[in-house]
C-alpha atoms as a PDB file:
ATOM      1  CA  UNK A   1      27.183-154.443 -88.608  1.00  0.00           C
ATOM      2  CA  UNK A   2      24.764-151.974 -87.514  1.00  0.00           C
ATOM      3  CA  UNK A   3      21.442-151.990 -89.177  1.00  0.00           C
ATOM      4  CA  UNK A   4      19.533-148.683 -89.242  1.00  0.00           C
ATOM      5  CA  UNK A   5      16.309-147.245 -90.078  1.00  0.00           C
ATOM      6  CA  UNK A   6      16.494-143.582 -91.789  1.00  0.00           C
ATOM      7  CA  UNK A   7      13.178-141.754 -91.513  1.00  0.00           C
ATOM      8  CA  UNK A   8      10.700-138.904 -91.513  1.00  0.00           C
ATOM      9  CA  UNK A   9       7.359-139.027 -90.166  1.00  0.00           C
ATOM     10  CA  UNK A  10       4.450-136.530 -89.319  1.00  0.00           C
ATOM     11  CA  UNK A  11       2.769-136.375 -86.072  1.00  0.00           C
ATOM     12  CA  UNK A  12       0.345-139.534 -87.715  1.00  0.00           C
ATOM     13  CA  UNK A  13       3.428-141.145 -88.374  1.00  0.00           C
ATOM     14  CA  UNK A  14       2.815-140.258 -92.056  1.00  0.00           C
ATOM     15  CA  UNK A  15       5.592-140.954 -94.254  1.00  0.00           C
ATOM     16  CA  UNK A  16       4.608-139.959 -98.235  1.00  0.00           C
ATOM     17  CA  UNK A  17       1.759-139.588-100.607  1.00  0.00           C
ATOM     18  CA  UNK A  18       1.674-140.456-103.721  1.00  0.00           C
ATOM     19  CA  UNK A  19       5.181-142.472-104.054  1.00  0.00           C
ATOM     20  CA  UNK A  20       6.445-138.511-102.833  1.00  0.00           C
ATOM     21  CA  UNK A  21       7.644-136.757 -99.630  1.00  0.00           C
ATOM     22  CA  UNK A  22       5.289-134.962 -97.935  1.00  0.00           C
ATOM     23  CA  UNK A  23       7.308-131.948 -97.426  1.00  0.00           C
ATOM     24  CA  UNK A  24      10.385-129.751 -98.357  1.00  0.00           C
ATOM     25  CA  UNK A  25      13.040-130.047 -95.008  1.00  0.00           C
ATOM     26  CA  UNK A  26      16.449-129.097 -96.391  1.00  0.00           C
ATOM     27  CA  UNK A  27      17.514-129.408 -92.944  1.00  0.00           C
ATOM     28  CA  UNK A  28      16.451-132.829 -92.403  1.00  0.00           C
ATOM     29  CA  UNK A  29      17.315-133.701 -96.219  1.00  0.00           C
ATOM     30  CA  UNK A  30      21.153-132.785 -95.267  1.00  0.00           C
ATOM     31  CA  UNK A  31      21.022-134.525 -91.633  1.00  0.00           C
ATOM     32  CA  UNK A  32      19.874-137.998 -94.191  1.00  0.00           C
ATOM     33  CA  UNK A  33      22.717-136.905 -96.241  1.00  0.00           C
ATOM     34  CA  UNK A  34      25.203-136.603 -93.625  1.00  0.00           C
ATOM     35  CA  UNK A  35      24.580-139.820 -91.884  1.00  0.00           C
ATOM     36  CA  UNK A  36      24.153-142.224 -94.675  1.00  0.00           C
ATOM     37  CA  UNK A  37      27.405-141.124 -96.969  1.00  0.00           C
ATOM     38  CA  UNK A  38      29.819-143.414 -97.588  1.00  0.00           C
ATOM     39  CA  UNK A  39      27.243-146.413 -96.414  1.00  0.00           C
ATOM     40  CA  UNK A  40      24.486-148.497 -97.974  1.00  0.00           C
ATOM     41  CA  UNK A  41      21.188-147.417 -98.183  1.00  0.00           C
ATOM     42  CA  UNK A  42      18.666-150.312 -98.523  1.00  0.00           C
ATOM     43  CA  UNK A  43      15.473-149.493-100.358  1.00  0.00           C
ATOM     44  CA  UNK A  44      12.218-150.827-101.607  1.00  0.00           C
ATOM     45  CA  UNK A  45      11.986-150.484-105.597  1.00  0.00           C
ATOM     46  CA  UNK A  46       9.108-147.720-105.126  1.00  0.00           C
ATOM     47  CA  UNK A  47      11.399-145.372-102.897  1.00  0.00           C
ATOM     48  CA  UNK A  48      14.013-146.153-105.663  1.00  0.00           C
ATOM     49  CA  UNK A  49      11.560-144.809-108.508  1.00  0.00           C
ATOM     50  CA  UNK A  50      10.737-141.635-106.053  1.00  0.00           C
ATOM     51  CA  UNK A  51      14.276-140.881-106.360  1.00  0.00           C
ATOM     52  CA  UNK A  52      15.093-138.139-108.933  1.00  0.00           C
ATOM     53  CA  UNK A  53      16.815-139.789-112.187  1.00  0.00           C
ATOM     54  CA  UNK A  54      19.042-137.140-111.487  1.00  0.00           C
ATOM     55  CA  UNK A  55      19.687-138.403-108.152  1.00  0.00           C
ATOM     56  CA  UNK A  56      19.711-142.064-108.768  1.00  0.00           C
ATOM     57  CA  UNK A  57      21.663-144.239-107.562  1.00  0.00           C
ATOM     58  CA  UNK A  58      21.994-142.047-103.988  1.00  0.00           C
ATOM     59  CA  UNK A  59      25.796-140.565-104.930  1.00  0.00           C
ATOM     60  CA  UNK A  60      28.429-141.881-102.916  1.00  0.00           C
ATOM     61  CA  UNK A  61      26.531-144.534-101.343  1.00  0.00           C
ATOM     62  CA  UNK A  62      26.375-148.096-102.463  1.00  0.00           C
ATOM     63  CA  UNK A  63      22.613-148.620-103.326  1.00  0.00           C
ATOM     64  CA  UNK A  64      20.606-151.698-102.367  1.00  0.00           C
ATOM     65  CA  UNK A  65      17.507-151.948-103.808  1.00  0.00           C
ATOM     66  CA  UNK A  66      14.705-154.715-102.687  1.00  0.00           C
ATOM     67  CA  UNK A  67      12.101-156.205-105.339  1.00  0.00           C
ATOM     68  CA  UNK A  68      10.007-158.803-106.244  1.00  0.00           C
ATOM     69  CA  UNK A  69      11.231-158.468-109.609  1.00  0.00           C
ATOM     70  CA  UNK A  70      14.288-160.104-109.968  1.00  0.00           C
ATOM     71  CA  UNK A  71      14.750-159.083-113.761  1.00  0.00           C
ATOM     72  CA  UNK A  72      15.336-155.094-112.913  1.00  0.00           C
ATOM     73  CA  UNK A  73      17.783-153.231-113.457  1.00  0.00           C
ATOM     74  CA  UNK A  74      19.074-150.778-112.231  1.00  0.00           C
ATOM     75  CA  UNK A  75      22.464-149.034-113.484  1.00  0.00           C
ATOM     76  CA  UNK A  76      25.405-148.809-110.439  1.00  0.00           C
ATOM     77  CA  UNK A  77      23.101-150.724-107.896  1.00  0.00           C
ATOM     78  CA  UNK A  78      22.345-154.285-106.348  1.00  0.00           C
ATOM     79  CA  UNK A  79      18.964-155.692-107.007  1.00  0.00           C
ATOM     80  CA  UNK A  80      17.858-158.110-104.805  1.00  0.00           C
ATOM     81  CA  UNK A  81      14.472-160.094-103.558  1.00  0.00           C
ATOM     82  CA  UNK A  82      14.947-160.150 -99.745  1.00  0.00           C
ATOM     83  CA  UNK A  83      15.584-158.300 -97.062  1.00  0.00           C
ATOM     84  CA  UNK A  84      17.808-160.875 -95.690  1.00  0.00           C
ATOM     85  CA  UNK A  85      19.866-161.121 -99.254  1.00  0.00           C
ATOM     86  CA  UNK A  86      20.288-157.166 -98.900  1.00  0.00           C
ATOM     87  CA  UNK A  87      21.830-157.208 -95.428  1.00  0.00           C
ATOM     88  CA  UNK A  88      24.103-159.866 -96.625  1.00  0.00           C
ATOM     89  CA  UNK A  89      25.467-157.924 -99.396  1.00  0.00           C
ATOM     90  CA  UNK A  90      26.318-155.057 -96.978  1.00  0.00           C
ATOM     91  CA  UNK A  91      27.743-157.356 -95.062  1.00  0.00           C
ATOM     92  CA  UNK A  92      30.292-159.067 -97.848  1.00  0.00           C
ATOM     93  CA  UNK A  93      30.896-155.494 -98.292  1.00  0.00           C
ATOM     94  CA  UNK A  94      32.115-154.921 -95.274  1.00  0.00           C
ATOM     95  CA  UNK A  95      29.439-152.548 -94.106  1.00  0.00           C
ATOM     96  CA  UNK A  96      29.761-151.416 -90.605  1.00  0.00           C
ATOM     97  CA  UNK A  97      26.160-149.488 -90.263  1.00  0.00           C
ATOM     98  CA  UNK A  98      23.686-150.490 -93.298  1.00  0.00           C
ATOM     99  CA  UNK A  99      20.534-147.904 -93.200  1.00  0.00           C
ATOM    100  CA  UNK A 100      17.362-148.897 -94.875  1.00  0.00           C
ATOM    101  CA  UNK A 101      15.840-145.903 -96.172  1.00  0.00           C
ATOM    102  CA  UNK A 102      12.246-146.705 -96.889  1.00  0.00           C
ATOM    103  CA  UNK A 103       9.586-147.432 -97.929  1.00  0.00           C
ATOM    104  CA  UNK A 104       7.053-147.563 -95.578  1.00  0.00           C
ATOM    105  CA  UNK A 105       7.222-151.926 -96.306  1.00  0.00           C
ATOM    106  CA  UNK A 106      10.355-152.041 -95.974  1.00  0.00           C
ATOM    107  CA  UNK A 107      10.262-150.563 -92.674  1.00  0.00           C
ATOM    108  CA  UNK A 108       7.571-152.783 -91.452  1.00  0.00           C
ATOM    109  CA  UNK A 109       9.315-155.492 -92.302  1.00  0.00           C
ATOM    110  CA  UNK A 110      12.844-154.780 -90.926  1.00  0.00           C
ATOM    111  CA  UNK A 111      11.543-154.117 -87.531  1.00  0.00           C
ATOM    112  CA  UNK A 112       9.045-156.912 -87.124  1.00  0.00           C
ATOM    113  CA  UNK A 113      11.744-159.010 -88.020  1.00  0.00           C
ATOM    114  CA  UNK A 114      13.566-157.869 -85.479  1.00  0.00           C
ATOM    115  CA  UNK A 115      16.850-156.680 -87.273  1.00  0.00           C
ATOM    116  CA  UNK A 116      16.620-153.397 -86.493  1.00  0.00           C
ATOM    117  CA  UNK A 117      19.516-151.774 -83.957  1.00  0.00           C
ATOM    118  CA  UNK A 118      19.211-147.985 -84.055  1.00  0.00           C
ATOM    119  CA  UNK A 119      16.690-145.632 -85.706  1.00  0.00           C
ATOM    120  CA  UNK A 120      17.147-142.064 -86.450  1.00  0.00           C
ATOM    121  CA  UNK A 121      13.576-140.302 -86.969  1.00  0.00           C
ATOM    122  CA  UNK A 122      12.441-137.283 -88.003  1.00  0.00           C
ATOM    123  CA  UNK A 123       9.598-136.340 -86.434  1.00  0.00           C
ATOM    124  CA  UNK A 124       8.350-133.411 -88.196  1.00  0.00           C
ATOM    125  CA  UNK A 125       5.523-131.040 -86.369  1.00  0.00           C
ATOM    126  CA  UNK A 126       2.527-131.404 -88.924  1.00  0.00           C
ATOM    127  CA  UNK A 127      -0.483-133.620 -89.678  1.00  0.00           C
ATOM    128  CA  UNK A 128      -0.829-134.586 -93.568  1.00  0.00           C
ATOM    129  CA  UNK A 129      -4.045-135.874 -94.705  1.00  0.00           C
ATOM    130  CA  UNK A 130      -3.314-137.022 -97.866  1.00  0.00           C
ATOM    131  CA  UNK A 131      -0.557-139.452 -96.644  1.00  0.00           C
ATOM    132  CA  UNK A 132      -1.173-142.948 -98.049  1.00  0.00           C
ATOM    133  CA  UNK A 133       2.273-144.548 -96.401  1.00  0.00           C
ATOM    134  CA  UNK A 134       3.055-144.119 -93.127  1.00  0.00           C
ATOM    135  CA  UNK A 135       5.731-145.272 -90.708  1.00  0.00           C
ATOM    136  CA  UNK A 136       5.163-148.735 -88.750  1.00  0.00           C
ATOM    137  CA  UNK A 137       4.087-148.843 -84.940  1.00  0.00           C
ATOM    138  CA  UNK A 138       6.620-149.542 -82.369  1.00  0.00           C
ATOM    139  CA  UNK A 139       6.981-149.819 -78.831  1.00  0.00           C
ATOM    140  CA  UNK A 140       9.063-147.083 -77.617  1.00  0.00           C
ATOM    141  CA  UNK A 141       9.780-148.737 -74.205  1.00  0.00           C
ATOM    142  CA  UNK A 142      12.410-151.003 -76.295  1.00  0.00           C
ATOM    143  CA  UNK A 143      14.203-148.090 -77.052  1.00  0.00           C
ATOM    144  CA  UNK A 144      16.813-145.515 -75.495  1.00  0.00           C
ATOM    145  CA  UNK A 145      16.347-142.306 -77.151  1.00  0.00           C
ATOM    146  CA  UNK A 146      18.290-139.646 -77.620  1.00  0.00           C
ATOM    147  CA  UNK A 147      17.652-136.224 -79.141  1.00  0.00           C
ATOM    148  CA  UNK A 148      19.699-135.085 -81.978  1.00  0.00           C
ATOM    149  CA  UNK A 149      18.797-131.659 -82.677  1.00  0.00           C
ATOM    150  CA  UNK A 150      15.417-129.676 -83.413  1.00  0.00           C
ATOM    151  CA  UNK A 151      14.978-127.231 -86.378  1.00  0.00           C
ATOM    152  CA  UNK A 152      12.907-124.500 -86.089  1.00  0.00           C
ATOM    153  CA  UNK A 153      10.255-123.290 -88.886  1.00  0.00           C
ATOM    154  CA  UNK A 154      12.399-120.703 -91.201  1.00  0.00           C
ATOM    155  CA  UNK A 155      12.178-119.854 -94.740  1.00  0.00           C
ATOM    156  CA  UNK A 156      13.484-122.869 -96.409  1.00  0.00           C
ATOM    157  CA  UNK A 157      12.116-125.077 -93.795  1.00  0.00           C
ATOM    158  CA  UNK A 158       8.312-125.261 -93.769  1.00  0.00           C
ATOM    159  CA  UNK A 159       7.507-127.559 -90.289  1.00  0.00           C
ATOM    160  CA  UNK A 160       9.247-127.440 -87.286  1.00  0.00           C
ATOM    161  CA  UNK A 161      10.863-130.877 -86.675  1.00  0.00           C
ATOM    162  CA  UNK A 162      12.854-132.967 -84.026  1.00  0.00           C
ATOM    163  CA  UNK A 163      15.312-135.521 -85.447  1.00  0.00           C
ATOM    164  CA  UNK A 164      16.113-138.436 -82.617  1.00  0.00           C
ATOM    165  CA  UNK A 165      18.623-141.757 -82.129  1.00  0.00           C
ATOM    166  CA  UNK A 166      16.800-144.591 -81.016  1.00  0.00           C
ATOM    167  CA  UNK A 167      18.912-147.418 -79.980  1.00  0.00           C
ATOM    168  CA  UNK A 168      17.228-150.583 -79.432  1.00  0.00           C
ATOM    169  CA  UNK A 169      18.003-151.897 -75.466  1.00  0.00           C
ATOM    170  CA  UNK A 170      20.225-154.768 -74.513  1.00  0.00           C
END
């Protein structure tokens, strides 16, 4: 099984405010879309409360939430306490690429335990000084890259961005 990282950052690496996005991308909203239907998405239980009740659970994905409370619940979803626990379910499942989809812990912790195979980031052209999450450092040099696509400003998308595969090397 493949285990991913899903993300958006600003140019600070800037990642939400406010347990909230820090922008409107439709683009980049539909590229997350795209890429993690029909797989699990792997969450920290404050991305999971970001989520719109109306959106929640992620439709047509199996949802894997992280906690340290192991009495929530949370309709149509697994609730779990570790990292480790999470990836296992995906893997009972079946799961041939598991993406963990935030937040900005969960990311930390995925990659500096070293269970991270390919990211695809978002790097979105803007600076956001009211971020209070941001995405973890990482040597790039331990990476191929490839770029996806880049989205120009337009009307329904606010900041230029660049979306790009980073596969970790052999």
């Amino acid at each position: 099984m493949i285990v991913s990282i899903i993300a958006a950052m600003g140019s600070n690496r800037e990642i939400g405010a406010n347990n909230d996005l820090l922008w409107h991308l439709p683009a980049d909203m539909d590229f997350f879309k795209r890429t993690t239907l029909d797989h699990h998405v792997i969450m920290g239980r404050r991305n999971y409360d970001s989520i719109p009740e109306r959106f929640r659970p992620l439709p047509h994905r199996t949802n894997v939430i992280i906690t340290r409370d192991p009495e929530l619940q949370a309709p149509e979803c697994y609730v779990c306490t570790t990292l480790e626990e999470a990836l296992a379910i995906c893997g009972e499942n079946g799961e041939t690429e598991a993406f963990v989809i935030g937040g900005g812990q969960i990311y930390d912790l995925s990659l500096r335990l070293g269970l991270v195979d390919r990211m695809y980031l978002t790097h979105v052209q803007g600076s956001f000084p009211d971020a209070d999450t941001f995405f973890p450092q990482f040597d790039v040099n331990e990476w191929d890259v490839t770029e996806l696509f880049a989205q120009d400003v337009n009307p329904a998308n606010a900041f230029p961005f660049v979306v790009r595969q980073y596969d970790r090397k052999k």
